[in-house]
N, C-alpha and C. Protein backbone atom coordinates (compact mmCIF):
# COMPACT_ATOMS: atom_id res chain seq x y z
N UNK A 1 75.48 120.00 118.25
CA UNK A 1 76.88 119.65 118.37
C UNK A 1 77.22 118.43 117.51
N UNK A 2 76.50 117.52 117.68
CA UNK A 2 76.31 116.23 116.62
C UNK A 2 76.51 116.88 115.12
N UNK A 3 76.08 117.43 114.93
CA UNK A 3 75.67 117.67 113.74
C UNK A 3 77.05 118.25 112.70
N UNK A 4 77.72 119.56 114.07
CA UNK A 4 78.91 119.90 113.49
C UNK A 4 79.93 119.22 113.25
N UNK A 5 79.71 118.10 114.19
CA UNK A 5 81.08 116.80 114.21
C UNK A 5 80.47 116.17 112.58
N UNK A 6 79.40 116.18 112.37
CA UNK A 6 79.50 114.85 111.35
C UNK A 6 79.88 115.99 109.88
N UNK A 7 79.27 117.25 110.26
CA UNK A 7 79.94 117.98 109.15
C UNK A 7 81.37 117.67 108.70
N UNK A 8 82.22 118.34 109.56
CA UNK A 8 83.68 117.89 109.92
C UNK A 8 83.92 116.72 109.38
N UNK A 9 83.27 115.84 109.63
CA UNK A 9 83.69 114.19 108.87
C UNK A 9 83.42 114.57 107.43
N UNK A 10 82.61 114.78 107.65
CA UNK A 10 82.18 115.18 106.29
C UNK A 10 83.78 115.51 104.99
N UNK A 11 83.40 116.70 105.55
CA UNK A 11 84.59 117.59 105.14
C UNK A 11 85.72 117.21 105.20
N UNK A 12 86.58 116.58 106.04
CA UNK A 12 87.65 115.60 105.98
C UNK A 12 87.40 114.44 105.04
N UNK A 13 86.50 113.83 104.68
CA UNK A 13 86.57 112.78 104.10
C UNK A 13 86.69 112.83 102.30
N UNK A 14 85.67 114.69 102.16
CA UNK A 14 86.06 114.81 100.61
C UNK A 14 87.50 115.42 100.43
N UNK A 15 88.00 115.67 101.56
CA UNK A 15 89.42 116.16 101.15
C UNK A 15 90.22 114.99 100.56
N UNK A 16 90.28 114.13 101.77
CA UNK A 16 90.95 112.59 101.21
C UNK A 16 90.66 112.26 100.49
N UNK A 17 89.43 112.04 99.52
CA UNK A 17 89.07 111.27 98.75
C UNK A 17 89.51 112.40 97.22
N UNK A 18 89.42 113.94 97.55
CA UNK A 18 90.08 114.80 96.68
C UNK A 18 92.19 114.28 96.59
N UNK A 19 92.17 114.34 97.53
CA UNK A 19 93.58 114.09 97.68
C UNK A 19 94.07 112.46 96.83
N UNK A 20 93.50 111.65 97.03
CA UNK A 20 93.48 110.46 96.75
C UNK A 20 93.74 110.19 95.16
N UNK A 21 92.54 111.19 94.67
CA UNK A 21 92.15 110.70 93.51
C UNK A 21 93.21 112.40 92.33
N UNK A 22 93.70 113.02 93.18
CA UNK A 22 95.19 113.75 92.61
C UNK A 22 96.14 113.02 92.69
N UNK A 23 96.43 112.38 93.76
CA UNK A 23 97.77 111.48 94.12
C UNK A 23 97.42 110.23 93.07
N UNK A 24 96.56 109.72 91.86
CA UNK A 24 96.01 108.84 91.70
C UNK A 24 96.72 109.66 90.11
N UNK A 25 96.13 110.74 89.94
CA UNK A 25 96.29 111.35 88.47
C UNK A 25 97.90 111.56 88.33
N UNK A 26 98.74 111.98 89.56
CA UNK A 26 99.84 112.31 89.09
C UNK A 26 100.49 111.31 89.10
N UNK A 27 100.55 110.34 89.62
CA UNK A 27 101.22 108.72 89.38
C UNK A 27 100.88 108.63 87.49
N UNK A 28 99.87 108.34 87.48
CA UNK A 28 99.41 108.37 85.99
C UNK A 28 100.39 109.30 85.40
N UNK A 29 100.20 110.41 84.92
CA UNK A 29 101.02 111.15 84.45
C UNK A 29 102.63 111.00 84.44
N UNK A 30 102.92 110.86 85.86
CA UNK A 30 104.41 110.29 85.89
C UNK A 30 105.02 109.44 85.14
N UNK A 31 103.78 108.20 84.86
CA UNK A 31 104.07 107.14 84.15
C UNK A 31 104.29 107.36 82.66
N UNK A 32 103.17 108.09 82.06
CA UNK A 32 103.46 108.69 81.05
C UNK A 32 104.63 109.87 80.71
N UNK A 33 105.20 110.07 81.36
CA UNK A 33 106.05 110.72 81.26
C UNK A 33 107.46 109.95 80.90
N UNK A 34 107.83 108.68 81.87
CA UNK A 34 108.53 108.01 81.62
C UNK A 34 108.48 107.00 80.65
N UNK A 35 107.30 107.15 80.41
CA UNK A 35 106.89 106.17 78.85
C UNK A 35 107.17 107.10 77.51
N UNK A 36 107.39 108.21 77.74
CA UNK A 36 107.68 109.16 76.72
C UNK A 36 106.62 109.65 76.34
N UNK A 37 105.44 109.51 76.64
CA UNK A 37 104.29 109.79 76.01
C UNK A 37 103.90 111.09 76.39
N UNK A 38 104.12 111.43 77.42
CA UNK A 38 103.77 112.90 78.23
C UNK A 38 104.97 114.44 77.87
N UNK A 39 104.27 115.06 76.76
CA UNK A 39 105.19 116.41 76.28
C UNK A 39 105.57 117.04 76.99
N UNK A 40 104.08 117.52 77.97
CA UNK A 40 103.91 118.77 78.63
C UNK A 40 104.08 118.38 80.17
N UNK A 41 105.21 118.78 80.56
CA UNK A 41 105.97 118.38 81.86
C UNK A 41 104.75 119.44 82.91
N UNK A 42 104.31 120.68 82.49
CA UNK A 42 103.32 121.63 83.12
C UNK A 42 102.46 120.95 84.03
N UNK A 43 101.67 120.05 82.57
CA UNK A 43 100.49 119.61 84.34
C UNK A 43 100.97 118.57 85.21
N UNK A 44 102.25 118.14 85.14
CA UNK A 44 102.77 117.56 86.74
C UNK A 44 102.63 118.71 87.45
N UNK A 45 103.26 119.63 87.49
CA UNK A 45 103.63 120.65 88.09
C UNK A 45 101.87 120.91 88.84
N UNK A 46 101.08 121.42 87.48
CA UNK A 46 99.79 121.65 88.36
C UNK A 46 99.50 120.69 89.31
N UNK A 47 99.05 119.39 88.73
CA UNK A 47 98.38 118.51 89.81
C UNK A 47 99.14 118.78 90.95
N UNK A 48 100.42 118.60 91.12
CA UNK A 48 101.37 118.84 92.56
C UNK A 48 101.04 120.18 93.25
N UNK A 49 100.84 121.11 92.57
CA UNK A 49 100.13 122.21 93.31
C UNK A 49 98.83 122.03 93.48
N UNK A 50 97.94 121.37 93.15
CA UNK A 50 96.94 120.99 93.73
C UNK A 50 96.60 120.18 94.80
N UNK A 51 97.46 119.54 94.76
CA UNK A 51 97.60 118.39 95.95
C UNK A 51 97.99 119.59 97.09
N UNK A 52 98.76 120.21 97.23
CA UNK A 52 99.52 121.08 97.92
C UNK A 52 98.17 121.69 98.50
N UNK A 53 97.42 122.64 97.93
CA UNK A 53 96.43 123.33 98.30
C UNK A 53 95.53 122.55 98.96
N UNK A 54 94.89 121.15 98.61
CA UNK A 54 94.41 119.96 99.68
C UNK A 54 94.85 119.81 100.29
N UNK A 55 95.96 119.62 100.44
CA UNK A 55 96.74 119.63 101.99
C UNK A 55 96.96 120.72 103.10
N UNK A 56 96.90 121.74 102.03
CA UNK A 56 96.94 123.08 103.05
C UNK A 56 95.78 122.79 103.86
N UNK A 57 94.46 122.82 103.16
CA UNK A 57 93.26 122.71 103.53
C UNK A 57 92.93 122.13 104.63
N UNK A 58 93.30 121.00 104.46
CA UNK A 58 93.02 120.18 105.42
C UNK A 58 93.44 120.30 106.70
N UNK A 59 94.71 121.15 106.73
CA UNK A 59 95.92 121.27 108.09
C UNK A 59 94.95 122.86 108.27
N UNK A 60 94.57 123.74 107.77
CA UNK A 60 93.85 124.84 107.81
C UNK A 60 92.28 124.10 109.23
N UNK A 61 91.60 123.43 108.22
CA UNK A 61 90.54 122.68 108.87
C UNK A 61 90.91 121.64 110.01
N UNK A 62 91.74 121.40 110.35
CA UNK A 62 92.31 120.09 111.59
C UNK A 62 92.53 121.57 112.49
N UNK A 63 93.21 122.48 112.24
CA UNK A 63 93.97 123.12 113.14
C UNK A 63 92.60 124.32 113.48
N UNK A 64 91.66 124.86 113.02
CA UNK A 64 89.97 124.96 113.13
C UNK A 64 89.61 124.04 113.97
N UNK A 65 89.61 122.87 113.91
CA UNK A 65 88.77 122.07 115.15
C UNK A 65 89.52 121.95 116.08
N UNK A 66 91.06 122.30 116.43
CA UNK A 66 91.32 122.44 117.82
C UNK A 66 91.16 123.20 118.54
């Protein structure tokens, strides 16, 4: 039983730290964007759907351990 809980931590913790470090890239990008430097408006779009799918995930896996 131990074991599955620390999985679970586990697993919650690379989500956040996945989530973190998207929410980290699209700030970046944003910036470049408003700096003019950024052409391709596209990979906002991706990273934000990526974030999206980590989040699904995670509400997928929270709503699994209840």
């Amino acid at each position: 039983m131990a074991k599955k809980q620390t999985t679970e931590v586990t697993i919650e913790k690379t989500f956040q730290e996945q989530l973190l470090e998207l929410e980290k890239d699209f700030v970046m990008k944003k910036m470049e964007m408003i700096a003019g430097k950024l052409k391709d408006v596209r990979s906002l779009s991706k990273i934000r759907d990526q974030i999206a799918r980590v989040k699904t995930k995670m509400r997928a896996q929270e709503l699994e351990n209840v």
